[in-house]
C-alpha atoms as a PDB file:
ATOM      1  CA  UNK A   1       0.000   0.000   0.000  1.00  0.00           C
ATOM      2  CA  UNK A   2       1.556   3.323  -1.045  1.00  0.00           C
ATOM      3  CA  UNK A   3       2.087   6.191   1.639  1.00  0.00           C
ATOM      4  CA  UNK A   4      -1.308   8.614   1.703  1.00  0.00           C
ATOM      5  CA  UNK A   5       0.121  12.229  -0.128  1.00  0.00           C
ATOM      6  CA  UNK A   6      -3.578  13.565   1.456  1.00  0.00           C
ATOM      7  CA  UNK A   7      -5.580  13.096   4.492  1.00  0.00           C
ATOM      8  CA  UNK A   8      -8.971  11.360   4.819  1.00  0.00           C
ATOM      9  CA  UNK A   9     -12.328  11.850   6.770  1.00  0.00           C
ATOM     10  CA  UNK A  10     -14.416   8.534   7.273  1.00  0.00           C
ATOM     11  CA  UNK A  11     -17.874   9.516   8.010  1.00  0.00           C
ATOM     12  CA  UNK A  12     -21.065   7.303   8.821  1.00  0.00           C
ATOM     13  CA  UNK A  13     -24.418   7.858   9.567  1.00  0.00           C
ATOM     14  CA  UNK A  14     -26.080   5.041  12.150  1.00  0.00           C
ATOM     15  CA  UNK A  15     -29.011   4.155  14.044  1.00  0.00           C
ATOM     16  CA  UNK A  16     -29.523   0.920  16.078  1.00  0.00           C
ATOM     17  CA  UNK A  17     -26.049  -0.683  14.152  1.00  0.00           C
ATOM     18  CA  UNK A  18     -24.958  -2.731  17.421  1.00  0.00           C
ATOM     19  CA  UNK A  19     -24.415  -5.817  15.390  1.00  0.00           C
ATOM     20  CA  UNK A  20     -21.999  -4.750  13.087  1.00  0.00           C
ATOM     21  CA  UNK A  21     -20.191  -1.430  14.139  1.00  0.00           C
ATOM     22  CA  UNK A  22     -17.476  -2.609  15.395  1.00  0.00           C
ATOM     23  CA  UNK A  23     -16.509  -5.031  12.286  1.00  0.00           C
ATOM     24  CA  UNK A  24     -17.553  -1.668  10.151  1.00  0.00           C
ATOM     25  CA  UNK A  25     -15.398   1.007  11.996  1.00  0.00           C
ATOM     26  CA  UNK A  26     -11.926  -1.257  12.124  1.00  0.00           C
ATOM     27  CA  UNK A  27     -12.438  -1.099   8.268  1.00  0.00           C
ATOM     28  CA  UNK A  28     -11.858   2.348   8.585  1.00  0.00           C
ATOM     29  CA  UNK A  29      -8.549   2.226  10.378  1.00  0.00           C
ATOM     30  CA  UNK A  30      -6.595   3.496   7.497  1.00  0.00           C
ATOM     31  CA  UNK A  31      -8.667   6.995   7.596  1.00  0.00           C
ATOM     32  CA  UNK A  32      -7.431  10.149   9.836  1.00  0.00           C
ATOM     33  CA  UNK A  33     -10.231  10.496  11.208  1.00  0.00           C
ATOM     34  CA  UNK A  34     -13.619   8.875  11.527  1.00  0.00           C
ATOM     35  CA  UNK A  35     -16.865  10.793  12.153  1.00  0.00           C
ATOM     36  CA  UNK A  36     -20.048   8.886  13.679  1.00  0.00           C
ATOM     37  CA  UNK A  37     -23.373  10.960  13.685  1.00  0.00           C
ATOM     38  CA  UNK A  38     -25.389   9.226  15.794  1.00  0.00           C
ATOM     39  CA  UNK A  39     -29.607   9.299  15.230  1.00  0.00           C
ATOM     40  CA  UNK A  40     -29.881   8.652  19.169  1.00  0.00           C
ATOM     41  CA  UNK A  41     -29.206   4.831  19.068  1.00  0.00           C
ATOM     42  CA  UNK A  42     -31.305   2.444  21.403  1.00  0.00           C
ATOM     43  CA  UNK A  43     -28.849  -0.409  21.287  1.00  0.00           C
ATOM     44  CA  UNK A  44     -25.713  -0.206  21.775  1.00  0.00           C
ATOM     45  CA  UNK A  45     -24.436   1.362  18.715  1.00  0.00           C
ATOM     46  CA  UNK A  46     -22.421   4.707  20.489  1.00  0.00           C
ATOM     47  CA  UNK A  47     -20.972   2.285  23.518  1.00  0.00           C
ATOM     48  CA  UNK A  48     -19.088  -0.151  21.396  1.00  0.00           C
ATOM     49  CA  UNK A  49     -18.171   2.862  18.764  1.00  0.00           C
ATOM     50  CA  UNK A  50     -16.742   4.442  21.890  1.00  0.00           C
ATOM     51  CA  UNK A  51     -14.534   1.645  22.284  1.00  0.00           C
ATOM     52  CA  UNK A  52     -12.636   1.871  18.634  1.00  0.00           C
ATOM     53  CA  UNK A  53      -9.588   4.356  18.341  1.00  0.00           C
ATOM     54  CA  UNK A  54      -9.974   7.529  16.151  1.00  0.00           C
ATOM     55  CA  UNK A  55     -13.667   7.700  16.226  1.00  0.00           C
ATOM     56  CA  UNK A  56     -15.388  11.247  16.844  1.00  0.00           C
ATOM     57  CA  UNK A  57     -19.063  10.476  18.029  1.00  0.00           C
ATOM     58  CA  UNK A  58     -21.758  12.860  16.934  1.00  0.00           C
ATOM     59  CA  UNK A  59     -25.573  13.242  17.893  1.00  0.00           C
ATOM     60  CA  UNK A  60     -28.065  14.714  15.879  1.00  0.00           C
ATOM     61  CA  UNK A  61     -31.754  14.597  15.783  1.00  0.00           C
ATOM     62  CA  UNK A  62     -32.466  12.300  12.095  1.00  0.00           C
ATOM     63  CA  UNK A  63     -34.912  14.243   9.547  1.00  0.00           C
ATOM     64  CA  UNK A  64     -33.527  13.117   6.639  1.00  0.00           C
ATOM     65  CA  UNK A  65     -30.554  11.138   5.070  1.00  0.00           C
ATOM     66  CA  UNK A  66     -29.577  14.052   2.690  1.00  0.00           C
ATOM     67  CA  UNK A  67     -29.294  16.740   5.664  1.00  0.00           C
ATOM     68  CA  UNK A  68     -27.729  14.013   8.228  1.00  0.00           C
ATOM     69  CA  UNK A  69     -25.275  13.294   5.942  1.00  0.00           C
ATOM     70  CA  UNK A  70     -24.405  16.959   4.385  1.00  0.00           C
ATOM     71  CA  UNK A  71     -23.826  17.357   8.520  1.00  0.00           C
ATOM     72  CA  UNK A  72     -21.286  15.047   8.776  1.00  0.00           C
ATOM     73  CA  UNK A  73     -19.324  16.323   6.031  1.00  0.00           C
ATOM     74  CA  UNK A  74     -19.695  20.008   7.726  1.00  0.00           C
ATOM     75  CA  UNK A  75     -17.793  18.407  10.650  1.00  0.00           C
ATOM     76  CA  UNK A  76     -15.007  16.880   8.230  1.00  0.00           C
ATOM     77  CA  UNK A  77     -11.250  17.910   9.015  1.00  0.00           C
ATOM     78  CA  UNK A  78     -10.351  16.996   5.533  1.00  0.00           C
ATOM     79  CA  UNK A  79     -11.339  17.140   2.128  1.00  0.00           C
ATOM     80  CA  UNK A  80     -11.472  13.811   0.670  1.00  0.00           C
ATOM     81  CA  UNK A  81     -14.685  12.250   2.198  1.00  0.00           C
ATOM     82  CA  UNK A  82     -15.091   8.469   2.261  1.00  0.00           C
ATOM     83  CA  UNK A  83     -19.067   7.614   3.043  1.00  0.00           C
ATOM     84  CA  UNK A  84     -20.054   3.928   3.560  1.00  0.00           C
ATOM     85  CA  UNK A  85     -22.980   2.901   5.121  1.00  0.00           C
ATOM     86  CA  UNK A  86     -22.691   0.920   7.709  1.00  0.00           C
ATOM     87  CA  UNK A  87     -24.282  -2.085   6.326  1.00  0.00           C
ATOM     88  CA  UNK A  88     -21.576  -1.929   3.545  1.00  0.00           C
ATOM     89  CA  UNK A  89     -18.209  -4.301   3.500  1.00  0.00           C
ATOM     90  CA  UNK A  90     -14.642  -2.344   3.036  1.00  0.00           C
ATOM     91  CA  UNK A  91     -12.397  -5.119   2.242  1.00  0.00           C
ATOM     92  CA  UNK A  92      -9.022  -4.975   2.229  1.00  0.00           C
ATOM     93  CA  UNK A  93      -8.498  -4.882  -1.301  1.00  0.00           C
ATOM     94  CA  UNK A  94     -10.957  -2.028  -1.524  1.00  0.00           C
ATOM     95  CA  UNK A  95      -9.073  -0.014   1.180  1.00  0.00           C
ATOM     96  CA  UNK A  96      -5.949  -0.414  -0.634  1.00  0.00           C
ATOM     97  CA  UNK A  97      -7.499   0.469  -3.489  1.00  0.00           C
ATOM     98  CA  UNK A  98      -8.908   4.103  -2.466  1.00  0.00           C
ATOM     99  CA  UNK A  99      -5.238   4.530  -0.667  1.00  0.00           C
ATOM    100  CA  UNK A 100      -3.506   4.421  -3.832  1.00  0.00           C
ATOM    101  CA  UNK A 101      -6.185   6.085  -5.669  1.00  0.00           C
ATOM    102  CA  UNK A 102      -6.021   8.781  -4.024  1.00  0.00           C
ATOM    103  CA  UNK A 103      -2.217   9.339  -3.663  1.00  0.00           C
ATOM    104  CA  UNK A 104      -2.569  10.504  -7.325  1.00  0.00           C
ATOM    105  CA  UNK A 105      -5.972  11.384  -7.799  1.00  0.00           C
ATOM    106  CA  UNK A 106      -7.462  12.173 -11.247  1.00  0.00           C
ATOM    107  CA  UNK A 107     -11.020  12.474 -10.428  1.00  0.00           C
ATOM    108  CA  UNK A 108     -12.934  14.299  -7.349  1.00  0.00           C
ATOM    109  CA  UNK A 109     -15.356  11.504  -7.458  1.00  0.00           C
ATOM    110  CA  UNK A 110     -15.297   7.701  -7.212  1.00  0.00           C
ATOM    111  CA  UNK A 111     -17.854   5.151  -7.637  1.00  0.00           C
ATOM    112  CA  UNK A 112     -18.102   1.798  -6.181  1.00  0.00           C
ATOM    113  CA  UNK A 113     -20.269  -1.459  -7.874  1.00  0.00           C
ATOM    114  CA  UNK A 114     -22.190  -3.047  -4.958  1.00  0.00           C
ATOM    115  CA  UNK A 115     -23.506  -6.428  -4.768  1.00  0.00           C
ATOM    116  CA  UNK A 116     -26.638  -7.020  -2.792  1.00  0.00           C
ATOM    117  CA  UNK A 117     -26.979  -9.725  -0.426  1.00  0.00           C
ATOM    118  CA  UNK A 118     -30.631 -10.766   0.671  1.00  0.00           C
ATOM    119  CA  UNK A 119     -31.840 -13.520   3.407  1.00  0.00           C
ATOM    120  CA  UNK A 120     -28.329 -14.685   2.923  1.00  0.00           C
ATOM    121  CA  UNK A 121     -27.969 -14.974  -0.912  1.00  0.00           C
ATOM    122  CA  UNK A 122     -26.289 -12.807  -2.936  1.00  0.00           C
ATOM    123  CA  UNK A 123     -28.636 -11.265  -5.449  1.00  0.00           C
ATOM    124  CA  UNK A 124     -27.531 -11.076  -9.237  1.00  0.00           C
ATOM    125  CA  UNK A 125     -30.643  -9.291 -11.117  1.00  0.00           C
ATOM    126  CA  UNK A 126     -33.729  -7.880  -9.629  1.00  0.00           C
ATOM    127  CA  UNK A 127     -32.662  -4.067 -10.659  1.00  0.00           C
ATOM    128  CA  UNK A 128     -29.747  -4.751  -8.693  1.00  0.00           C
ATOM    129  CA  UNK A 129     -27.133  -5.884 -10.777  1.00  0.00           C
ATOM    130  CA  UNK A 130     -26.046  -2.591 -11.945  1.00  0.00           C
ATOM    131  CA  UNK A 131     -26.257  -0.955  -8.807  1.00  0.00           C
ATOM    132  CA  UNK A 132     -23.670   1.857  -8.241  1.00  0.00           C
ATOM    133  CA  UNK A 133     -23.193   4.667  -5.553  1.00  0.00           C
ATOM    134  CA  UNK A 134     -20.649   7.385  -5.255  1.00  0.00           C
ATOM    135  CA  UNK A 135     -18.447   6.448  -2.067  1.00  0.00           C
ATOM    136  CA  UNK A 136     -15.457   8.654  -2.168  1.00  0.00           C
ATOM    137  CA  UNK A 137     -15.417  12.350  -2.905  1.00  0.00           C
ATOM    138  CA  UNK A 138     -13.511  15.309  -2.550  1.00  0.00           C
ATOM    139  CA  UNK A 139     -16.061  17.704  -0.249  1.00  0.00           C
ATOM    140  CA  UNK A 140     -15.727  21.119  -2.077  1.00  0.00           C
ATOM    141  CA  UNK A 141     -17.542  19.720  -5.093  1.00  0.00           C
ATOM    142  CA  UNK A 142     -20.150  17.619  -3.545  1.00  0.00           C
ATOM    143  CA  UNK A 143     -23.076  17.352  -1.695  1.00  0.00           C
ATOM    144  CA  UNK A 144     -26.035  15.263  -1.634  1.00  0.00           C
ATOM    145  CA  UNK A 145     -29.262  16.985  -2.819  1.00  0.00           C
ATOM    146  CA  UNK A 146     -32.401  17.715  -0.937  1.00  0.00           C
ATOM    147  CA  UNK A 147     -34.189  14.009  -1.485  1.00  0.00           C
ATOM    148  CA  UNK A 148     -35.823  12.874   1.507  1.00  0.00           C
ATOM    149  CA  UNK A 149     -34.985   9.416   0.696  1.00  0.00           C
ATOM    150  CA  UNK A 150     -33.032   8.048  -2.315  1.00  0.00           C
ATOM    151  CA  UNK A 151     -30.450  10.798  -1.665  1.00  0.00           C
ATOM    152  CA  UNK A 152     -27.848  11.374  -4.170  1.00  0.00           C
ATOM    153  CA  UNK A 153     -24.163  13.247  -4.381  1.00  0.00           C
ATOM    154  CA  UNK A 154     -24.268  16.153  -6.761  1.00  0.00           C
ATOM    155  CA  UNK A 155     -20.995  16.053  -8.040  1.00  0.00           C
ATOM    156  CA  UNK A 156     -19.132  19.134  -9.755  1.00  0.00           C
ATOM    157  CA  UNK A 157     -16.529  17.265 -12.066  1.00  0.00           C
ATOM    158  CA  UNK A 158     -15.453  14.164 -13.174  1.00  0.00           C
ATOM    159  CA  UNK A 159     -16.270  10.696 -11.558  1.00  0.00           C
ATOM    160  CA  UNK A 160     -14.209   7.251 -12.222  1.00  0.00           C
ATOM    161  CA  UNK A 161     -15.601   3.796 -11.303  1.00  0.00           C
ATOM    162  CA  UNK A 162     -13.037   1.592  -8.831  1.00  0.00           C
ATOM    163  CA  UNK A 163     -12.319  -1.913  -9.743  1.00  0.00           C
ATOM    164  CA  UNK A 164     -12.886  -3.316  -6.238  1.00  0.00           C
ATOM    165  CA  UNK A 165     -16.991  -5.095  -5.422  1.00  0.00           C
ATOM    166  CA  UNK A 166     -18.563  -3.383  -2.113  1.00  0.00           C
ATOM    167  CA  UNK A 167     -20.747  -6.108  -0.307  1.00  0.00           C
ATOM    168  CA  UNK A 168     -23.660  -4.505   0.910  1.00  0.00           C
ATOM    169  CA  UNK A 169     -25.532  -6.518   3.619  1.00  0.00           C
ATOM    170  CA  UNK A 170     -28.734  -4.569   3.970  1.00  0.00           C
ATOM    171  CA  UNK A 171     -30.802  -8.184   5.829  1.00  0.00           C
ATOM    172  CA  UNK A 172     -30.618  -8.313   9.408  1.00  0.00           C
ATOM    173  CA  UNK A 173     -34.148  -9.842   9.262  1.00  0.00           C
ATOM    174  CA  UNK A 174     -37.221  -9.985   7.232  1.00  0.00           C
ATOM    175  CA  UNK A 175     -39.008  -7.218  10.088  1.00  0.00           C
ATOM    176  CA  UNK A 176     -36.034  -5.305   9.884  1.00  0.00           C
ATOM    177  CA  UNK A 177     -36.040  -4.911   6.317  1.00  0.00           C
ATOM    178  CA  UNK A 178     -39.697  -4.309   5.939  1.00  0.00           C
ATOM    179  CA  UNK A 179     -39.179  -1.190   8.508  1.00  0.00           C
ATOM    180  CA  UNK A 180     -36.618   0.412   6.374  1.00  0.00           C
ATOM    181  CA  UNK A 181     -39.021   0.101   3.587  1.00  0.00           C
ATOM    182  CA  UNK A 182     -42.278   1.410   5.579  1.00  0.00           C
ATOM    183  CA  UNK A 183     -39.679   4.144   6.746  1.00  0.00           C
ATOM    184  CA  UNK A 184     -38.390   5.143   3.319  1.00  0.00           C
ATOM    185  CA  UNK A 185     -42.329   5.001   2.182  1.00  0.00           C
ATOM    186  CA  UNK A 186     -43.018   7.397   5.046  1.00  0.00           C
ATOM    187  CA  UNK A 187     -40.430   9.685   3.461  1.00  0.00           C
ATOM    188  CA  UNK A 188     -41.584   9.675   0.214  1.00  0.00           C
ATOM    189  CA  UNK A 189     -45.098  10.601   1.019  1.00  0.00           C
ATOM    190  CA  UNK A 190     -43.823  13.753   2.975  1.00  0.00           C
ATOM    191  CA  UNK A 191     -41.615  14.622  -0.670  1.00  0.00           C
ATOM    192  CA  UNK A 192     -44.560  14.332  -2.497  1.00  0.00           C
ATOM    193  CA  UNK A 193     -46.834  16.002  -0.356  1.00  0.00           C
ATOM    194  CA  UNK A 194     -44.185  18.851  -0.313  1.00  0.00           C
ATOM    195  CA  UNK A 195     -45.029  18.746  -3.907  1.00  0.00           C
ATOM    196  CA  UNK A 196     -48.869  18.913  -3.517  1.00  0.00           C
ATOM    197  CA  UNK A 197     -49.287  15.860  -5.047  1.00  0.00           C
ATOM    198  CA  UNK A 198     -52.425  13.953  -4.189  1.00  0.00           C
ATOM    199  CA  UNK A 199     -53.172  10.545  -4.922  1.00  0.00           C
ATOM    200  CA  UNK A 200     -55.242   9.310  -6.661  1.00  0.00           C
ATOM    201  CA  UNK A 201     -56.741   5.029  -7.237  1.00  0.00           C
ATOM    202  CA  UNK A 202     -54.475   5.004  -9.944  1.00  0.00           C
ATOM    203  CA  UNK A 203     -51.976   4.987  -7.677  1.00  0.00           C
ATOM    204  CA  UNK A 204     -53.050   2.609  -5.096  1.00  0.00           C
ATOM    205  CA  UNK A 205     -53.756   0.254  -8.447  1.00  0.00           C
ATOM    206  CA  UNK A 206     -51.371   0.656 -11.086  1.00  0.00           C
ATOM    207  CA  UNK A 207     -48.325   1.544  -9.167  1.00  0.00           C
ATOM    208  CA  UNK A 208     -48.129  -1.416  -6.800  1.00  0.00           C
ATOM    209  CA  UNK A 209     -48.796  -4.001  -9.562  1.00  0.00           C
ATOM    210  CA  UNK A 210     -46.018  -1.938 -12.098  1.00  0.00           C
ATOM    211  CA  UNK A 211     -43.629  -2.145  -9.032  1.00  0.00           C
ATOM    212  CA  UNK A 212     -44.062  -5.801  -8.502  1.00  0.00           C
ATOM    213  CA  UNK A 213     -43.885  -7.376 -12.349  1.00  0.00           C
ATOM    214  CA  UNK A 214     -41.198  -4.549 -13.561  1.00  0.00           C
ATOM    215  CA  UNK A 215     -39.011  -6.066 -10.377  1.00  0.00           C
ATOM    216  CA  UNK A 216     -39.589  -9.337 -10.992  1.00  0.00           C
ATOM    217  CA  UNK A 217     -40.415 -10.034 -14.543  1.00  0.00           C
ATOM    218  CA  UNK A 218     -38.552  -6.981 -16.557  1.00  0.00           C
ATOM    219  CA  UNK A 219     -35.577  -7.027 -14.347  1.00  0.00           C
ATOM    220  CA  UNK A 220     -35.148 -10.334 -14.100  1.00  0.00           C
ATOM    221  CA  UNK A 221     -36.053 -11.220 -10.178  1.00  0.00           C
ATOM    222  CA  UNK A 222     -37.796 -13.942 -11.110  1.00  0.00           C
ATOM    223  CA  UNK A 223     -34.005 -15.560 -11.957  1.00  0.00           C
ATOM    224  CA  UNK A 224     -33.390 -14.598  -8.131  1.00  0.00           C
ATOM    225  CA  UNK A 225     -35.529 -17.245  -7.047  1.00  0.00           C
ATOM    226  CA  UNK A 226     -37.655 -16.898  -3.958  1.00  0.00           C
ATOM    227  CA  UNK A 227     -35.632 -13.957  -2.449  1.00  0.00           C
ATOM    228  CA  UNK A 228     -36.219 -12.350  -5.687  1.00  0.00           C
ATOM    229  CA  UNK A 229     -40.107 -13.024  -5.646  1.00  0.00           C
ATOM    230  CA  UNK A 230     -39.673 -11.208  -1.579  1.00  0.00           C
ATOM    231  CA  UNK A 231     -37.791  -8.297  -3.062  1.00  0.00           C
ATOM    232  CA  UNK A 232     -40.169  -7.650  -5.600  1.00  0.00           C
ATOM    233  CA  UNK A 233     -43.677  -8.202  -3.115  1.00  0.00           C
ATOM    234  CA  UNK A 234     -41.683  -5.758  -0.483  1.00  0.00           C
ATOM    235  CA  UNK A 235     -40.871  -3.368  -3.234  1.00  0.00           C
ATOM    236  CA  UNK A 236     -44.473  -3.689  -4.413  1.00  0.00           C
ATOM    237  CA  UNK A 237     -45.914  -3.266  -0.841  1.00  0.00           C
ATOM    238  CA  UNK A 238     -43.966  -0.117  -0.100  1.00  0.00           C
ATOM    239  CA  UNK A 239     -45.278   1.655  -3.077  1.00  0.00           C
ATOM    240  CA  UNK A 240     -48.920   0.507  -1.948  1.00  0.00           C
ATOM    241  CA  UNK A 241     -47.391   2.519   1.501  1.00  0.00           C
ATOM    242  CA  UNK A 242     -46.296   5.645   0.052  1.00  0.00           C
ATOM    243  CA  UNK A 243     -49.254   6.462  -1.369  1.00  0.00           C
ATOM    244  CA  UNK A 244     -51.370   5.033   1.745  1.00  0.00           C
ATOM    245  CA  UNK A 245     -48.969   7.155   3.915  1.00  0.00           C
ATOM    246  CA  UNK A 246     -49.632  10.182   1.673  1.00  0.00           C
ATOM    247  CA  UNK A 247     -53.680  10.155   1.824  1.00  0.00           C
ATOM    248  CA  UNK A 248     -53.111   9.819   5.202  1.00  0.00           C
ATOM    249  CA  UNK A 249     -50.904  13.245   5.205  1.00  0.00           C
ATOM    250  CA  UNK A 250     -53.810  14.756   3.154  1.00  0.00           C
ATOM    251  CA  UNK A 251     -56.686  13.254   5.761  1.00  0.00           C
ATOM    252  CA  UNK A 252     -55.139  15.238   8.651  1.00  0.00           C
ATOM    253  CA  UNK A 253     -54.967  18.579   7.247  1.00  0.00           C
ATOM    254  CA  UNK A 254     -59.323  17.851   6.322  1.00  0.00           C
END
């Protein structure tokens, strides 16, 4: 591994990430820093991060992911960012790999391929095959945009695409996973209501059954087997949600 010509802030966002933390913040060793902002943790998330070298622990009230994680990188020493999520693998060979990209760099962006692993397979189509996320960025020329949910890093320049696979373990278990959905549904109604837009049975119809058959049949989820048939139904349901969740928005204000 070369020598580092520039200095690096790890940051993270977490809630309730006992179970993995501690595996997820030794990954980060070879940053200069490491910044956890903290959404007030039940479990024991901020203990066990309190334990790990080099880790600066932040609390802050969650609203969104775009504003919780344009925080962090307000509270960065340095300008190249590197943003997992904690539910994300950095292997050593990806490590290395951002170390020596960045002793020359010749982007102010990087991109990482991700591979999905669901109920304990890892999934190879389902929409998710392609899947790519910007993970490493110089902070002058980014910041995520105003989504509620979804949130993307608007990037001012160039971007390349690393070599080395992230593993992104997003399971824990089946009620687990169906929160995140119901909470990213809950998300999306309050964007669209923002919006003023109402729905309507087309919505609570159409959309669901698109959601489901695109997922499954277009993309290819049915070649995913059963955990491709779940993703798709869960995908399906939350879209049902969104729109339940935004009639419901609309019902209170009546």
């Amino acid at each position: 591994m070369k020598k580092k010509s520039c200095k690096i802030s790890a940051l993270v966002i977490t809630l309730n990430e006992e179970d993995r933390i501690e595996k997820f913040l030794k990954s980060l060793s070879f940053a200069d820093e490491i910044i956890l902002v903290d959404s007030y943790s039940t479990d024991g998330t901020v203990v066990l991060a309190q334990k790990q070298k080099n880790v600066k622990i932040l609390k802050r009230r969650f609203d969104n992911f775009s504003a919780q994680k344009n925080f962090a990188i307000s509270k960065a020493q340095h300008d190249w960012i590197v943003f997992f999520d904690a539910d994300e693998e950095i292997t050593p060979k990806l490590a290395t790999e951002i170390i020596e990209t960045l002793y020359t760099p010749k982007a102010i962006a990087y991109t990482v391929r991700r591979d999905f692993y669901f109920m304990g397979k890892k999934i190879k189509y389902s929409g998710l095959q392609n899947d790519t996320v910007v993970r490493i960025f110089h902070k002058k020329y980014c910041r995520y945009n105003d989504n509620l949910v979804h949130e993307t890093l608007d990037v001012t320049g160039t971007t390349q695409l690393l070599k080395e696979r992230v593993p992104h373990y997003s399971y824990k278990g089946f009620d687990n996973y169906t929160q995140k959905a119901h909470q990213y549904s809950a998300l999306q109604a309050k964007a669209l209501y923002e919006k003023k837009k109402k729905p309507t049975l087309l919505h609570f119809l159409f959309r669901p059954w698109y959601r489901f058959w695109h997922q499954y049949i277009i993309r290819l989820g049915i070649l995913d087997g059963k955990e491709g048939f779940i993703l798709a139904y869960v995908s399906a349901f939350s879209v049902f949600k969104r729109y339940l969740n935004l009639w419901l928005l609309y019902r209170k204000i009546e």
